[in-house]
PDB file of N, CA and C in Angstrom:
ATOM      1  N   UNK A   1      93.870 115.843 263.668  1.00  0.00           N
ATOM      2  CA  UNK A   1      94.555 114.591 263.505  1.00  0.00           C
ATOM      3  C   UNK A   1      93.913 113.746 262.426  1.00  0.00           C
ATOM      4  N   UNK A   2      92.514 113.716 262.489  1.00  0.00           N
ATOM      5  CA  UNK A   2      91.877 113.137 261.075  1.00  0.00           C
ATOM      6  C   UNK A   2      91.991 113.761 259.933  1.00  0.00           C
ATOM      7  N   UNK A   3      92.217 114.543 260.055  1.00  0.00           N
ATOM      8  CA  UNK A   3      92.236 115.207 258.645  1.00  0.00           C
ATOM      9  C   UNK A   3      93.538 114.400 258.041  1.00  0.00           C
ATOM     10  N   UNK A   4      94.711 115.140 258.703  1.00  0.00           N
ATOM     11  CA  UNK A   4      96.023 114.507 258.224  1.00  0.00           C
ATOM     12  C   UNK A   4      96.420 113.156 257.962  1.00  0.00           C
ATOM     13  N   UNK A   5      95.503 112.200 258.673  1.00  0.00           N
ATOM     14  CA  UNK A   5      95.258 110.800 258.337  1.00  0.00           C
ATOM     15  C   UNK A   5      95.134 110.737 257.301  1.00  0.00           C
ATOM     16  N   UNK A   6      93.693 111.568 256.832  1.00  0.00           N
ATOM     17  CA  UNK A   6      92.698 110.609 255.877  1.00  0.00           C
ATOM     18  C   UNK A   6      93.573 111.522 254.771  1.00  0.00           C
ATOM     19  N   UNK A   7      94.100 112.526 254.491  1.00  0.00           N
ATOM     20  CA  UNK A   7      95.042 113.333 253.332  1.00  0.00           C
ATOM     21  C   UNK A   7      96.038 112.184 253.112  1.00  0.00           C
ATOM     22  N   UNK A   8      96.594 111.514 253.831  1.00  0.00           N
ATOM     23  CA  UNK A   8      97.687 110.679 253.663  1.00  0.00           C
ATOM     24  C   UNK A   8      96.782 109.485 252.972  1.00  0.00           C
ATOM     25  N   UNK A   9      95.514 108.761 253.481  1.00  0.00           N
ATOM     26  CA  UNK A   9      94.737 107.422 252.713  1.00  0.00           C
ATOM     27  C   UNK A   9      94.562 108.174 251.724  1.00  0.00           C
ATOM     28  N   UNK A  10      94.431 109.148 251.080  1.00  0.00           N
ATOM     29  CA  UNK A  10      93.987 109.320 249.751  1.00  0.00           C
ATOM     30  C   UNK A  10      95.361 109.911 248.602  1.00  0.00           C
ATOM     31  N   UNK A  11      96.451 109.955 249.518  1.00  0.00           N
ATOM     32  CA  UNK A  11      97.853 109.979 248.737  1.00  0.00           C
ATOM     33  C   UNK A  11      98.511 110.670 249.867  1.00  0.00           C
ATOM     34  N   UNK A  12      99.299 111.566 248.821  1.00  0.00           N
ATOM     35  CA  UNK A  12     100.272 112.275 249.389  1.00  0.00           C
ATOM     36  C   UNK A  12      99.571 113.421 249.804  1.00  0.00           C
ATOM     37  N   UNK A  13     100.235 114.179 250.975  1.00  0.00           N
ATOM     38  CA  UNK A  13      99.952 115.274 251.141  1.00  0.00           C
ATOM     39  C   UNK A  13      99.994 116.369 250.442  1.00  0.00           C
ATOM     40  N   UNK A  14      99.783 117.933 249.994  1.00  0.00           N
ATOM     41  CA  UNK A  14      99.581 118.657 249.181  1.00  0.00           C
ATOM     42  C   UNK A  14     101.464 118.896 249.340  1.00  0.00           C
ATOM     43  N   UNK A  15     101.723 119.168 250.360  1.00  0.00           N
ATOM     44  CA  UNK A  15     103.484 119.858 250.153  1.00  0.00           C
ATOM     45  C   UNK A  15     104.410 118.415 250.170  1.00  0.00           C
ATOM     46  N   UNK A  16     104.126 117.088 249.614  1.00  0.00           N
ATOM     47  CA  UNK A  16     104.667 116.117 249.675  1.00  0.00           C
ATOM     48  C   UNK A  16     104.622 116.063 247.911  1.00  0.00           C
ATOM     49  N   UNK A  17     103.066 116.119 247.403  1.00  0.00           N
ATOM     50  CA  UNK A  17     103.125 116.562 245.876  1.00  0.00           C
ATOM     51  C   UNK A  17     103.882 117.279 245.278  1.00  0.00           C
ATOM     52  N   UNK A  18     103.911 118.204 245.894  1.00  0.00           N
ATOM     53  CA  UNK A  18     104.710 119.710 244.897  1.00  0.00           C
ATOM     54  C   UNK A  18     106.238 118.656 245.106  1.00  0.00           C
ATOM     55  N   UNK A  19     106.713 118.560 246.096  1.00  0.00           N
ATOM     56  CA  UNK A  19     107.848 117.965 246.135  1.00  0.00           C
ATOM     57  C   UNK A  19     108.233 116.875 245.313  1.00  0.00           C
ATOM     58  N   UNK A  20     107.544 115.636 245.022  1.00  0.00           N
ATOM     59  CA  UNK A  20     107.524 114.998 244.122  1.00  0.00           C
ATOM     60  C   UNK A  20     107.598 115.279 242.722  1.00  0.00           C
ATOM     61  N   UNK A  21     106.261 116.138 242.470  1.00  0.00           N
ATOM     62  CA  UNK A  21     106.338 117.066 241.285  1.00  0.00           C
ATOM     63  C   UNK A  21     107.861 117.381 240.792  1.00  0.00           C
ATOM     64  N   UNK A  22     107.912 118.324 241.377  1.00  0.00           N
ATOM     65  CA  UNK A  22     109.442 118.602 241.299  1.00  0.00           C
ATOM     66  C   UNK A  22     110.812 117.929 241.192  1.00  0.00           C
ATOM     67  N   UNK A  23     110.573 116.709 242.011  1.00  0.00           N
ATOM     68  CA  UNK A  23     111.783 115.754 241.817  1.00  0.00           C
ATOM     69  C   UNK A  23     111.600 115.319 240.589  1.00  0.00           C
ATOM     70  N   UNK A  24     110.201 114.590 240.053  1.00  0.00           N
ATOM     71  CA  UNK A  24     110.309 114.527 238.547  1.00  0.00           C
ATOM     72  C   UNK A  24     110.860 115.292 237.695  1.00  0.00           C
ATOM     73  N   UNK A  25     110.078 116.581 237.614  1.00  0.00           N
ATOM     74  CA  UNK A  25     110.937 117.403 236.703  1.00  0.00           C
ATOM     75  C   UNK A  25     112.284 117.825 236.608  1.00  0.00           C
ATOM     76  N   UNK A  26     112.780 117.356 237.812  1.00  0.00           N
ATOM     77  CA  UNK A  26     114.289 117.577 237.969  1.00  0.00           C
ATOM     78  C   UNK A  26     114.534 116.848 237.327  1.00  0.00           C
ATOM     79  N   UNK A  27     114.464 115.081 237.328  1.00  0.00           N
ATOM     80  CA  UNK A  27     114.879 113.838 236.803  1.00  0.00           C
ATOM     81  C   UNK A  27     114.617 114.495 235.645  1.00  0.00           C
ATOM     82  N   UNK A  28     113.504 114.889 234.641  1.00  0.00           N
ATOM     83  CA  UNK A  28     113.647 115.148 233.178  1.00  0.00           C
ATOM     84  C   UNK A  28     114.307 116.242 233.080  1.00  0.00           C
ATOM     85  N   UNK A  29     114.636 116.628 234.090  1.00  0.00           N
ATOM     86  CA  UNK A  29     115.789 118.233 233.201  1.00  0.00           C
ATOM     87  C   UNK A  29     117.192 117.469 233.265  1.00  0.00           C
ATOM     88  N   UNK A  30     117.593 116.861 234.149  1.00  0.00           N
ATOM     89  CA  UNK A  30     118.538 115.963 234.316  1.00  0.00           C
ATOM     90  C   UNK A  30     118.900 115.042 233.314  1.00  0.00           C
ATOM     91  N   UNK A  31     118.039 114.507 232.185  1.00  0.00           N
ATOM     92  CA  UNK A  31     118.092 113.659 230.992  1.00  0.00           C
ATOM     93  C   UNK A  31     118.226 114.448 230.041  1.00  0.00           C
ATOM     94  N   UNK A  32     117.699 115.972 230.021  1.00  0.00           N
ATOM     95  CA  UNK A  32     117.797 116.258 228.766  1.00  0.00           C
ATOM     96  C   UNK A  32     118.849 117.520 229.124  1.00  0.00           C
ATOM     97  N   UNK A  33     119.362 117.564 230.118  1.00  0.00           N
ATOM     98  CA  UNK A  33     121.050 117.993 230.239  1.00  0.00           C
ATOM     99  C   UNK A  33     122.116 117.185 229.817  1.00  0.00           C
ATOM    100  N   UNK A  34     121.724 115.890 230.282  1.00  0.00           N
ATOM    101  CA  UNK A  34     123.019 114.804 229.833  1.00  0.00           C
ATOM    102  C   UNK A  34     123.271 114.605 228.242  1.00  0.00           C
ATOM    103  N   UNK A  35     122.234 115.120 227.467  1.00  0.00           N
ATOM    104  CA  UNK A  35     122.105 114.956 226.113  1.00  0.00           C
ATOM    105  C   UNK A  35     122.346 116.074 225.465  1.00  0.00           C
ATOM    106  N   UNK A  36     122.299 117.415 225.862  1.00  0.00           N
ATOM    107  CA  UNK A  36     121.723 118.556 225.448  1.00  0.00           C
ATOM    108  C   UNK A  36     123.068 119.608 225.893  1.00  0.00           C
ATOM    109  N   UNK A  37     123.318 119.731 227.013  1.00  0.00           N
ATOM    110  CA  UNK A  37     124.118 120.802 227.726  1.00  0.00           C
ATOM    111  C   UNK A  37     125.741 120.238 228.290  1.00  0.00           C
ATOM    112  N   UNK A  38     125.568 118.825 228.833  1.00  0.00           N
ATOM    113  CA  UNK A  38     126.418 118.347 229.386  1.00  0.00           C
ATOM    114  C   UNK A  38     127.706 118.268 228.639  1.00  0.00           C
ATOM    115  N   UNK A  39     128.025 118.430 227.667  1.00  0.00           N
ATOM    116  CA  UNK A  39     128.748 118.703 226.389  1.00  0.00           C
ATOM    117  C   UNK A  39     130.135 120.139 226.833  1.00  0.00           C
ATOM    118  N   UNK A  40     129.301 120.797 227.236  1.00  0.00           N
ATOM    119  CA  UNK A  40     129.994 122.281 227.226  1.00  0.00           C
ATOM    120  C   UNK A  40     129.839 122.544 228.923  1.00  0.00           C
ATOM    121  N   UNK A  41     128.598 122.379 229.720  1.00  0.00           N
ATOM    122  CA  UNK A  41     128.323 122.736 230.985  1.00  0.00           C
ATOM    123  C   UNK A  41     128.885 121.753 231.883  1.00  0.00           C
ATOM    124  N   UNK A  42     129.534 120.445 231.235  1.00  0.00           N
ATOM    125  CA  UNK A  42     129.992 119.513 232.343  1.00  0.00           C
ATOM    126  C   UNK A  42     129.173 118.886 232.625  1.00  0.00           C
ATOM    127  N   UNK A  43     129.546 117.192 232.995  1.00  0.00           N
ATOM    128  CA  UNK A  43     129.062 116.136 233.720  1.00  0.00           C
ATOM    129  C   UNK A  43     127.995 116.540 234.982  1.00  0.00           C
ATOM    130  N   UNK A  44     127.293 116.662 235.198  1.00  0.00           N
ATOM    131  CA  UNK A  44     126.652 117.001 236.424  1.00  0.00           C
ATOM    132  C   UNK A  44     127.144 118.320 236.719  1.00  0.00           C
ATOM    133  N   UNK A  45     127.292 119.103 235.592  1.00  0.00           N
ATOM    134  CA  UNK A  45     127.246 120.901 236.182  1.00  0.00           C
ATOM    135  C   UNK A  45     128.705 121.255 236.652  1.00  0.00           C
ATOM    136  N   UNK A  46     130.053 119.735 236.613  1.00  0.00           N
ATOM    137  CA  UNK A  46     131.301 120.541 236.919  1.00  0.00           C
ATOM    138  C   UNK A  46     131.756 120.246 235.738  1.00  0.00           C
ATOM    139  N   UNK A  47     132.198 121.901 235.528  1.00  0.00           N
ATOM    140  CA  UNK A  47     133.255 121.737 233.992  1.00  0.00           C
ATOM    141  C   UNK A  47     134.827 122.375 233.884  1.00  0.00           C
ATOM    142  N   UNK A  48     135.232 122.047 234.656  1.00  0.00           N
ATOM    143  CA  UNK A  48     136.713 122.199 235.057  1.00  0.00           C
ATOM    144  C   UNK A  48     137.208 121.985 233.626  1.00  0.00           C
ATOM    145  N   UNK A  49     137.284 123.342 233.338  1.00  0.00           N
ATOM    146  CA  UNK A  49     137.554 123.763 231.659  1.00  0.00           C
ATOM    147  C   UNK A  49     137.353 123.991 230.917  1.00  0.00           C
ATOM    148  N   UNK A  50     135.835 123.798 230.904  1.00  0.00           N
ATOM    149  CA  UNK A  50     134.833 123.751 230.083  1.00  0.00           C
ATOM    150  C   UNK A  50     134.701 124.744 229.642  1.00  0.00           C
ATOM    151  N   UNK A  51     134.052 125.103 228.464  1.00  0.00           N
ATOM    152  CA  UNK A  51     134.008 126.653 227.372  1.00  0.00           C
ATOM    153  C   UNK A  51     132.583 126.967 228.482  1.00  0.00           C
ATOM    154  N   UNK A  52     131.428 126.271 228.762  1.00  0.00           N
ATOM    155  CA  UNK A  52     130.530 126.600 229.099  1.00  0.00           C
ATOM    156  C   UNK A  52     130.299 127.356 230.605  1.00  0.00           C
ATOM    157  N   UNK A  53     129.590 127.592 230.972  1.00  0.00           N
ATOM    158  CA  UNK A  53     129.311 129.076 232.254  1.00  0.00           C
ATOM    159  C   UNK A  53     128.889 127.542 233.713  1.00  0.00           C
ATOM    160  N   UNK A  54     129.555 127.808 234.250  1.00  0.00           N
ATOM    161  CA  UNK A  54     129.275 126.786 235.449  1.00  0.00           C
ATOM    162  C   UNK A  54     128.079 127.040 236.342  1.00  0.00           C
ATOM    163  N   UNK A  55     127.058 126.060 235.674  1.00  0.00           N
ATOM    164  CA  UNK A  55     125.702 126.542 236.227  1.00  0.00           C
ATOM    165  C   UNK A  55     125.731 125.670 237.632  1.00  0.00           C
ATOM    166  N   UNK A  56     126.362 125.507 238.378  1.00  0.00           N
ATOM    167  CA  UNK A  56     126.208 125.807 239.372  1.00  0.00           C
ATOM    168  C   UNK A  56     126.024 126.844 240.287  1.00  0.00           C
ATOM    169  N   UNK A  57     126.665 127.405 239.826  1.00  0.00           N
ATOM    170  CA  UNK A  57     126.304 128.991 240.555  1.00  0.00           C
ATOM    171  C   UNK A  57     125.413 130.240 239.789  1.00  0.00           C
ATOM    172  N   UNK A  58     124.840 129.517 238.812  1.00  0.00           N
ATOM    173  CA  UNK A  58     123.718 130.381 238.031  1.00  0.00           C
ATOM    174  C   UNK A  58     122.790 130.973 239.329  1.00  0.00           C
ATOM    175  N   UNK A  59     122.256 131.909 239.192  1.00  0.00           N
ATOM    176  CA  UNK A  59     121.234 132.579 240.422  1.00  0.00           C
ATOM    177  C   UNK A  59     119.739 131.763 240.556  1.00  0.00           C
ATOM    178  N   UNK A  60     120.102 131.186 240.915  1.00  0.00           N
ATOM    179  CA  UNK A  60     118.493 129.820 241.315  1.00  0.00           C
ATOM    180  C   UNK A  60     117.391 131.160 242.048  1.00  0.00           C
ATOM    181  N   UNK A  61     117.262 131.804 241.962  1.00  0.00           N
ATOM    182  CA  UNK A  61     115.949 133.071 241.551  1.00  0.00           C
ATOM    183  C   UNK A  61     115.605 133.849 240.602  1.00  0.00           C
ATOM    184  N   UNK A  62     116.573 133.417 239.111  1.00  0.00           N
ATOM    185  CA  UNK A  62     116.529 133.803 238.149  1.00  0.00           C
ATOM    186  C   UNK A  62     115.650 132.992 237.243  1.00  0.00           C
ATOM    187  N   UNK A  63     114.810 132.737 237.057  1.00  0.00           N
ATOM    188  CA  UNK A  63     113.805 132.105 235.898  1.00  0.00           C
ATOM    189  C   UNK A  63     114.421 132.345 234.160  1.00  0.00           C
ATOM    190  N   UNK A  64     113.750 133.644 234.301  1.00  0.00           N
ATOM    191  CA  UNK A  64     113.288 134.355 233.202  1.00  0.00           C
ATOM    192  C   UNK A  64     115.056 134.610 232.652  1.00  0.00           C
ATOM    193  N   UNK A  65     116.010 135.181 233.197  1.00  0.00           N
ATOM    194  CA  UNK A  65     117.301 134.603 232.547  1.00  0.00           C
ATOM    195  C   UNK A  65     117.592 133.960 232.250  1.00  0.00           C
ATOM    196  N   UNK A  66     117.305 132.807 233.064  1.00  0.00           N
ATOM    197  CA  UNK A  66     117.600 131.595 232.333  1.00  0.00           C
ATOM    198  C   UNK A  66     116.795 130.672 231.518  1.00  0.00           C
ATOM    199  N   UNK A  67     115.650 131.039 230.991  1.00  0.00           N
ATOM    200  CA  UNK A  67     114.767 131.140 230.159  1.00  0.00           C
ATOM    201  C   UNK A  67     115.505 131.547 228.712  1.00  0.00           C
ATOM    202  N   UNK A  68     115.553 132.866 228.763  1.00  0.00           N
ATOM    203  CA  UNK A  68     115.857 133.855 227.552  1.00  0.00           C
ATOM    204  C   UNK A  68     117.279 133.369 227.225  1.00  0.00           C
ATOM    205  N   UNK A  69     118.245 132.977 228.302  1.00  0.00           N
ATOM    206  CA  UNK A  69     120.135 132.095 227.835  1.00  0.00           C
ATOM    207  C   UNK A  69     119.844 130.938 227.331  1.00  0.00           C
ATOM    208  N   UNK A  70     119.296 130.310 227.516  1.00  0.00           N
ATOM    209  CA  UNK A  70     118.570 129.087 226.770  1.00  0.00           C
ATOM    210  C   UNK A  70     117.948 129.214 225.476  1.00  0.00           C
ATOM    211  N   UNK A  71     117.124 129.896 225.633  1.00  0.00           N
ATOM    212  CA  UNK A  71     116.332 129.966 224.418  1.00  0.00           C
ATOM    213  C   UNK A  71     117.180 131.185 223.472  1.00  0.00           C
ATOM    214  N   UNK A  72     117.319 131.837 223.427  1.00  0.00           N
ATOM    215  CA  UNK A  72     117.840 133.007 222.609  1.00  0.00           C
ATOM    216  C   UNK A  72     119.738 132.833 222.801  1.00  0.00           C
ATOM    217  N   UNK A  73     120.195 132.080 223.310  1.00  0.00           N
ATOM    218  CA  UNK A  73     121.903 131.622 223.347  1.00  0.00           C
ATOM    219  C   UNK A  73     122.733 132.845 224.171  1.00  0.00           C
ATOM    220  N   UNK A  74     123.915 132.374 223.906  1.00  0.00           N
ATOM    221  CA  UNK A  74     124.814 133.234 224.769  1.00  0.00           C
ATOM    222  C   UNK A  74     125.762 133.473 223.504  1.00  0.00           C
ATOM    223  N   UNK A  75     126.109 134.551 222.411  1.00  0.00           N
ATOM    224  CA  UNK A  75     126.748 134.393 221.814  1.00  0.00           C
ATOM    225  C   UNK A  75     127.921 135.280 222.054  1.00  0.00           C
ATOM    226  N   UNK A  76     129.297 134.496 221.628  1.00  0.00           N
ATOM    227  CA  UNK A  76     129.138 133.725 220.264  1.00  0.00           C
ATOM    228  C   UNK A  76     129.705 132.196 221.274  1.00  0.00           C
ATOM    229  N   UNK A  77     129.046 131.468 222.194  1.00  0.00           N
ATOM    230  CA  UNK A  77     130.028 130.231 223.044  1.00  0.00           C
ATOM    231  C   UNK A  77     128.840 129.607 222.721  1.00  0.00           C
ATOM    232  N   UNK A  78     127.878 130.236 223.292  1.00  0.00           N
ATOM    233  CA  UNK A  78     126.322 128.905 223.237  1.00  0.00           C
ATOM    234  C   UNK A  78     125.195 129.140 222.364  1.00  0.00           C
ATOM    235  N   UNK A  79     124.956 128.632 221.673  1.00  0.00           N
ATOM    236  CA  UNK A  79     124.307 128.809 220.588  1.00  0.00           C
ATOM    237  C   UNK A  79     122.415 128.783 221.172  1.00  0.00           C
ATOM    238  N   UNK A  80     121.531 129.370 220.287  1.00  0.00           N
ATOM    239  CA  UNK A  80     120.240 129.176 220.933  1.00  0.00           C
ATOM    240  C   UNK A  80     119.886 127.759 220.526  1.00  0.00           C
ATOM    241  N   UNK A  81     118.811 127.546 222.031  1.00  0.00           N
ATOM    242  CA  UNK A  81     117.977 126.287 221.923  1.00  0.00           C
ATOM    243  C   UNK A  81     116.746 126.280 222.264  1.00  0.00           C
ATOM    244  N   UNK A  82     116.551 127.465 221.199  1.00  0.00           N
ATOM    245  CA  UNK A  82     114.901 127.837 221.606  1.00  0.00           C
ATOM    246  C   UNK A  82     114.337 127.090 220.866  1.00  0.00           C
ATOM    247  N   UNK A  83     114.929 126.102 219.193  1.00  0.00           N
ATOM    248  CA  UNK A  83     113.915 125.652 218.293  1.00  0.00           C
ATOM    249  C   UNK A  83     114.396 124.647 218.521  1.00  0.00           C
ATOM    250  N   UNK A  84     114.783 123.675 219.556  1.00  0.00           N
ATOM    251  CA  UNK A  84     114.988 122.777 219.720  1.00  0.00           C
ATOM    252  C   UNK A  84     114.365 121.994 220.789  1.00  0.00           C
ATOM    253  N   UNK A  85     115.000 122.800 221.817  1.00  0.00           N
ATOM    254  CA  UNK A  85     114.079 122.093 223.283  1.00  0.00           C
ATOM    255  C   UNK A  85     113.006 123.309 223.863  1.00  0.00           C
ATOM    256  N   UNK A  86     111.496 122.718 223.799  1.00  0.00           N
ATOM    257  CA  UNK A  86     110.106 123.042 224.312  1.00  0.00           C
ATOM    258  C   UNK A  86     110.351 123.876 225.377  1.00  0.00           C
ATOM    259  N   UNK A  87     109.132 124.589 225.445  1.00  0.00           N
ATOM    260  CA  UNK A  87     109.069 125.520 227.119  1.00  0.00           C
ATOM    261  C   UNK A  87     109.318 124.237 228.532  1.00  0.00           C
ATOM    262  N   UNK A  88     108.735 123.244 227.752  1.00  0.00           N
ATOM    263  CA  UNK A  88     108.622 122.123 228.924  1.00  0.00           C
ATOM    264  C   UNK A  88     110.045 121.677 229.649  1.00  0.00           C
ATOM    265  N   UNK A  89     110.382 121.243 228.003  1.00  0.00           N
ATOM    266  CA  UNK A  89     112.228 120.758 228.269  1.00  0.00           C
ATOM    267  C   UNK A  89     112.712 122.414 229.103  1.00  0.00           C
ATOM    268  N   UNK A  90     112.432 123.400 228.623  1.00  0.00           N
ATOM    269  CA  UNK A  90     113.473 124.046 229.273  1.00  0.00           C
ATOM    270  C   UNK A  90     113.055 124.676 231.284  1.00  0.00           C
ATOM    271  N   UNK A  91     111.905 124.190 231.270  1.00  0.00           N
ATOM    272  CA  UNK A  91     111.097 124.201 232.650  1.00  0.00           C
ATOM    273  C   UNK A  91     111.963 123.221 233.315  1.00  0.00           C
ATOM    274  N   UNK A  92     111.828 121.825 232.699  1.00  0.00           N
ATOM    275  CA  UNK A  92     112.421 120.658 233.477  1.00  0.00           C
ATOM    276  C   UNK A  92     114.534 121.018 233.899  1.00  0.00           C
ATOM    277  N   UNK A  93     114.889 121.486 232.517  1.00  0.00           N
ATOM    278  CA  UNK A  93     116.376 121.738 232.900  1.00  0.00           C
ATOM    279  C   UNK A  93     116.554 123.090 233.576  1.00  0.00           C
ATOM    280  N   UNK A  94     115.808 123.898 234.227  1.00  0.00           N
ATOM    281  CA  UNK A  94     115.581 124.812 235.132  1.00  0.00           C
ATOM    282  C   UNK A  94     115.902 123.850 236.359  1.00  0.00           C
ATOM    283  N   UNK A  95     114.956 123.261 236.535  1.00  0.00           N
ATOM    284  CA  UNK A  95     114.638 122.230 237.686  1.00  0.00           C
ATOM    285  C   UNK A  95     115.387 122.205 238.207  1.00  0.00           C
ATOM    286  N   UNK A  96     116.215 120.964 237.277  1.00  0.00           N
ATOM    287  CA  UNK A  96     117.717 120.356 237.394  1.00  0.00           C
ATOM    288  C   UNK A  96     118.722 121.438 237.744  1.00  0.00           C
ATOM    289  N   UNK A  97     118.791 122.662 236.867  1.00  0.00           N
ATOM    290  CA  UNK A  97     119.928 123.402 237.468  1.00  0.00           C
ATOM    291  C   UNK A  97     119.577 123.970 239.057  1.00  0.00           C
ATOM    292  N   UNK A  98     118.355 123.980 239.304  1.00  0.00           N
ATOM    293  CA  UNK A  98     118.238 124.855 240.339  1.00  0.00           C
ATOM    294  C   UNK A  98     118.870 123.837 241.625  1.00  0.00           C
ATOM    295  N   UNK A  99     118.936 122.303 241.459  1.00  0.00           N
ATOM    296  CA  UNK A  99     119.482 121.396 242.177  1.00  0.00           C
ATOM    297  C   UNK A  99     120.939 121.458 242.245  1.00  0.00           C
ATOM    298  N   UNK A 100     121.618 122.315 241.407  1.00  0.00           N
ATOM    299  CA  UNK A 100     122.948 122.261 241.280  1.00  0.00           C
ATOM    300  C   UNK A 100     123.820 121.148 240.833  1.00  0.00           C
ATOM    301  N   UNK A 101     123.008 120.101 240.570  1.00  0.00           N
ATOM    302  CA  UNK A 101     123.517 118.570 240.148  1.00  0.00           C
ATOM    303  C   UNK A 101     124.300 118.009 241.043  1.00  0.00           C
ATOM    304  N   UNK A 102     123.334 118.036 242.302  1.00  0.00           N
ATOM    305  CA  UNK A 102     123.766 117.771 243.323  1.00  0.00           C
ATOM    306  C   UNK A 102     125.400 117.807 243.985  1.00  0.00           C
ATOM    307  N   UNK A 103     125.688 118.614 243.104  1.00  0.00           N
ATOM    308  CA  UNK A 103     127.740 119.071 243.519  1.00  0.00           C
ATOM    309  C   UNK A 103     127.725 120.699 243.493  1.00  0.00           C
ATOM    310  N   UNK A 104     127.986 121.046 244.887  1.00  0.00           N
ATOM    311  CA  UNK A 104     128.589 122.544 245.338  1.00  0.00           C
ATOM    312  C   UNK A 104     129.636 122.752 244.476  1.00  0.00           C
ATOM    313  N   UNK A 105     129.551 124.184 244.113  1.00  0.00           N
ATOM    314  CA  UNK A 105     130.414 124.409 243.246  1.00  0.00           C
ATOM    315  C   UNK A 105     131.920 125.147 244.124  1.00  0.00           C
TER     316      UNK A 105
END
């Protein structure tokens, strides 16, 4: 019982961090979707028409795909954005997609 006290007086707990962690990086994948992707992928991930691939239902255990569709493009619809947006940016809009933009597809 002390332990879990005194973890809480000195912040957050270790699985309260990661969680936080994460909500941040969602919030920055989330900004640099609205600027970046939201164009072709839709407002918050629905694109009812859209030329772009409805990442809502992208495989949220896929990393490294969606790593390499990002960075190296989908041609000839999505062009690469490997010399544009950082490993970081594309860590953070991982994030975000893996949230689905908060709308079931």
């Amino acid at each position: 019982m002390w332990t879990i006290a005194i973890a809480h007086i000195g912040g957050l707990a270790h699985g309260e961090e990661v969680a936080a962690a994460g909500s941040t990086l969602a919030e920055e994948g989330r900004r640099i979707y609205a600027g970046q992707c939201s164009r072709c992928h839709g407002y918050h991930m629905i694109n009812e028409g859209l030329v772009g691939f409805d990442l809502r239902k992208f495989p949220k255990d896929d990393h490294e795909r969606f790593v390499n569709s990002v960075s190296r493009g989908k041609p000839p619809r999505m062009p690469p954005w490997g010399d544009v947006l950082s490993a970081n940016d594309i860590d953070a809009l991982w994030a975000y997609v893996r949230t689905g933009g908060g709308n079931e597809p």
